[in-house]
Protein backbone atom coordinates (compact mmCIF):
# COMPACT_ATOMS: atom_id res chain seq x y z
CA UNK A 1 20.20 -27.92 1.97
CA UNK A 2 16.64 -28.24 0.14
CA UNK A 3 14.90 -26.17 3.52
CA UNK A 4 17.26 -23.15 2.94
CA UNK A 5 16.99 -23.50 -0.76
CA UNK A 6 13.42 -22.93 -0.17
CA UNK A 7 13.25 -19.61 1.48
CA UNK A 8 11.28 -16.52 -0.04
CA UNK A 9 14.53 -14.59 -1.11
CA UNK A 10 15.30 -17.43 -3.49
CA UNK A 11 11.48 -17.52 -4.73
CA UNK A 12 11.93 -13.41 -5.36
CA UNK A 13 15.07 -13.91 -6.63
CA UNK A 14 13.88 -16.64 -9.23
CA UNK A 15 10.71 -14.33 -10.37
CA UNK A 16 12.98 -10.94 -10.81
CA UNK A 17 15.13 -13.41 -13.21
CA UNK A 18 11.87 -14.29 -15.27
CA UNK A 19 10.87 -10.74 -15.40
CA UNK A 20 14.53 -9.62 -16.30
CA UNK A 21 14.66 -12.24 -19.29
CA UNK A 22 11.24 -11.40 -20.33
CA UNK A 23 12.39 -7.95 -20.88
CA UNK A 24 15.28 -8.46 -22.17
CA UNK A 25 14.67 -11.17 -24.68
CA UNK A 26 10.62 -10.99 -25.09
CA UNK A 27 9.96 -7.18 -24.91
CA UNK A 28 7.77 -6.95 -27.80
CA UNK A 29 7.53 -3.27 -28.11
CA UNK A 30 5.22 -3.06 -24.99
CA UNK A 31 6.22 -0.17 -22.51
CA UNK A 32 4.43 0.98 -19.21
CA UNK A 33 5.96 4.46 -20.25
CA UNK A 34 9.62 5.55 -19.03
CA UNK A 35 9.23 8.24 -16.62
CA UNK A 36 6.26 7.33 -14.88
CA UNK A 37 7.29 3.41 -14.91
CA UNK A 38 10.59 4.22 -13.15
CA UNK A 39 9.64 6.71 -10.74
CA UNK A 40 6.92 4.05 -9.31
CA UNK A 41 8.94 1.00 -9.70
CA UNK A 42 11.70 2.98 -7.78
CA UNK A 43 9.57 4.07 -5.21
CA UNK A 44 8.21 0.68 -5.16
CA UNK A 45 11.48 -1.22 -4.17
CA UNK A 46 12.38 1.82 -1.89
CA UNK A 47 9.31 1.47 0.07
CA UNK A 48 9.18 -2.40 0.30
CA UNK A 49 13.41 -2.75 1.28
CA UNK A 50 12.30 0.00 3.94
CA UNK A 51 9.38 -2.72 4.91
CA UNK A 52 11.25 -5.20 5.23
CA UNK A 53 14.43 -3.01 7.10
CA UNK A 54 11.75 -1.65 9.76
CA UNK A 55 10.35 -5.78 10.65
CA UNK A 56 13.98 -7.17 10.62
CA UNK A 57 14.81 -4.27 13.25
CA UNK A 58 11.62 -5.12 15.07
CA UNK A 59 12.20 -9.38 14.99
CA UNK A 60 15.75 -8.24 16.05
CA UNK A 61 14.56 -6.11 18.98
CA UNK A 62 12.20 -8.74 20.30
CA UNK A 63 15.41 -11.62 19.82
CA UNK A 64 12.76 -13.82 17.29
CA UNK A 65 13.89 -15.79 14.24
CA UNK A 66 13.54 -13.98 11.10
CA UNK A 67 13.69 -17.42 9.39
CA UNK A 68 10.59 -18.56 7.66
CA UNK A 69 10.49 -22.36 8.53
CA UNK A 70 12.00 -21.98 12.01
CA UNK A 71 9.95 -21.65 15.26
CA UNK A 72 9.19 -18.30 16.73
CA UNK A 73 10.37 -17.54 20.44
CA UNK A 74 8.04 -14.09 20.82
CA UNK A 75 4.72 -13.44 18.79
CA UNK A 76 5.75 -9.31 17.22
CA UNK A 77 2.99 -7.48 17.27
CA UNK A 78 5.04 -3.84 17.61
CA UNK A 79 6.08 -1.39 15.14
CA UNK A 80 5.61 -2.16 11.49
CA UNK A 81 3.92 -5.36 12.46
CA UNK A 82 1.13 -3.24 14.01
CA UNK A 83 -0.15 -2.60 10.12
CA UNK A 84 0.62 -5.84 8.54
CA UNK A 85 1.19 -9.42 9.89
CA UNK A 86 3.67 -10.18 7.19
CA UNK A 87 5.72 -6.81 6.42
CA UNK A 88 8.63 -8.69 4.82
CA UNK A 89 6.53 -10.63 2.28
CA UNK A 90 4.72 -7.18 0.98
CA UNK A 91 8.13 -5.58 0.92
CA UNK A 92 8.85 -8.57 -1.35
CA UNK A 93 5.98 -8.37 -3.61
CA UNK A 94 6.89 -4.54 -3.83
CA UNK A 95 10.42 -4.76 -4.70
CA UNK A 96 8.68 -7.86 -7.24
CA UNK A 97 6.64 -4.76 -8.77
CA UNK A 98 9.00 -2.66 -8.89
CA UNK A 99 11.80 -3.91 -10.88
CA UNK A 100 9.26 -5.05 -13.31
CA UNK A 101 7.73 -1.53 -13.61
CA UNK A 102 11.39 -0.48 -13.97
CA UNK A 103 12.93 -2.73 -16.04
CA UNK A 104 9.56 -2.13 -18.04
CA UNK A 105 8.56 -6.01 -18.75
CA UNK A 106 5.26 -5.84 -19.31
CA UNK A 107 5.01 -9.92 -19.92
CA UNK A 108 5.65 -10.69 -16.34
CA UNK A 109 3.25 -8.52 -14.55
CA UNK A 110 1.24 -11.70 -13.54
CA UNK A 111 4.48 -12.84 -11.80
CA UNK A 112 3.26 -11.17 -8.76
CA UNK A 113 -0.15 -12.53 -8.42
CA UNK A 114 2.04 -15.86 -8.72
CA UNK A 115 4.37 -15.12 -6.32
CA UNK A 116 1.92 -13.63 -3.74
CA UNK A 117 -0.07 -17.04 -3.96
CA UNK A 118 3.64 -19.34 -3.70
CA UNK A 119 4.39 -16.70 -0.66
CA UNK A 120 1.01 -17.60 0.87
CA UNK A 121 1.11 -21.34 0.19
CA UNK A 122 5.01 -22.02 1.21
CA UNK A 123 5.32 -19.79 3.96
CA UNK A 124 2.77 -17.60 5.20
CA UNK A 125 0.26 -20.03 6.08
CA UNK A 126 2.33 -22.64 7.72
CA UNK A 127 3.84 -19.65 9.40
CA UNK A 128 0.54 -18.82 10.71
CA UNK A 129 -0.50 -22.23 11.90
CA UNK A 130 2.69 -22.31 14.16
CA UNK A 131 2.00 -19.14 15.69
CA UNK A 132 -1.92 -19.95 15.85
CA UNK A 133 -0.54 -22.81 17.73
CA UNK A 134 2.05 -21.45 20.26
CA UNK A 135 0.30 -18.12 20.78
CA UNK A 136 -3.03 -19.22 20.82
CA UNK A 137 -5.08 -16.15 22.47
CA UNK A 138 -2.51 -13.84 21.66
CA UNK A 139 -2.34 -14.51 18.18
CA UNK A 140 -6.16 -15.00 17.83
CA UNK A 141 -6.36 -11.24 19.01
CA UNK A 142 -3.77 -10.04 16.54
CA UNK A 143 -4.92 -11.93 13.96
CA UNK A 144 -8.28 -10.28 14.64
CA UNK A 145 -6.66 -6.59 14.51
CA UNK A 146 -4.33 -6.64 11.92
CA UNK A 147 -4.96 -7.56 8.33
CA UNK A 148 -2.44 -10.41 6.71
CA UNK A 149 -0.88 -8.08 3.81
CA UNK A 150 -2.15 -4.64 3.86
């Protein structure tokens, strides 16, 4: 139970509910600005759920586990994957932004610097190291082309 408890949907979901109880309980008069904050946060989560829609469609296509701790059957190097190595995880760290721009909680801005490091620590890097492993030449090339996040 622990191995799906630790999955990067639970870690996002467990950082938007620190950044919705900062706002909502330790707001302190501090305010990114109304208009501007929710247009970006909005176009923040828009643009990372359609990250993270576009590499679920591509993991599908190539029949590979979208699940972070399981092994893959195909190295994805097509579609979105072609700009980032880890799509899902900056679709994450958008939606992350996002809700904090537009809920407006100032406080928990360094949230995401925190999650991005968890996100590297617990998953992305022993991610890596299995593909490094399986895909050796493969994933030495794509590793060489495409940058991790952005």
């Amino acid at each position: 139970m622990l191995k799906w408890i630790d999955m990067p949907p639970v870690w996002l979901l467990g950082a938007l509910c620190v950044a919705w109880v900062q706002k909502t309980h330790f707001g302190y008069g501090l305010s990114f600005g109304p208009v501007v904050a929710d247009l970006l946060g909005g176009l923040l989560v828009g643009g990372g759920v359609i990250l993270m829609a576009l590499a679920f469609y591509e993991m599908r296509r190539h029949r590979t586990t979208i699940i972070p701790h399981q092994e893959a059957d195909r190295l994805v190097t097509s579609g979105i994957f072609k700009r980032s190595r880890n799509p899902i995880y900056l679709g994450d760290s958008m939606i992350l932004l996002g809700m904090i721009l537009y809920w407006d909680a100032v406080l928990a801005l360094p949230l995401v610097p925190i999650f991005v490091w968890v996100i590297e620590r617990r998953f992305i890097t022993p991610e890596e190291d299995r593909l490094r492993r399986k895909f050796r030449a493969a994933f030495a090339r794509y590793e060489k082309d495409v940058r991790r996040w952005v």
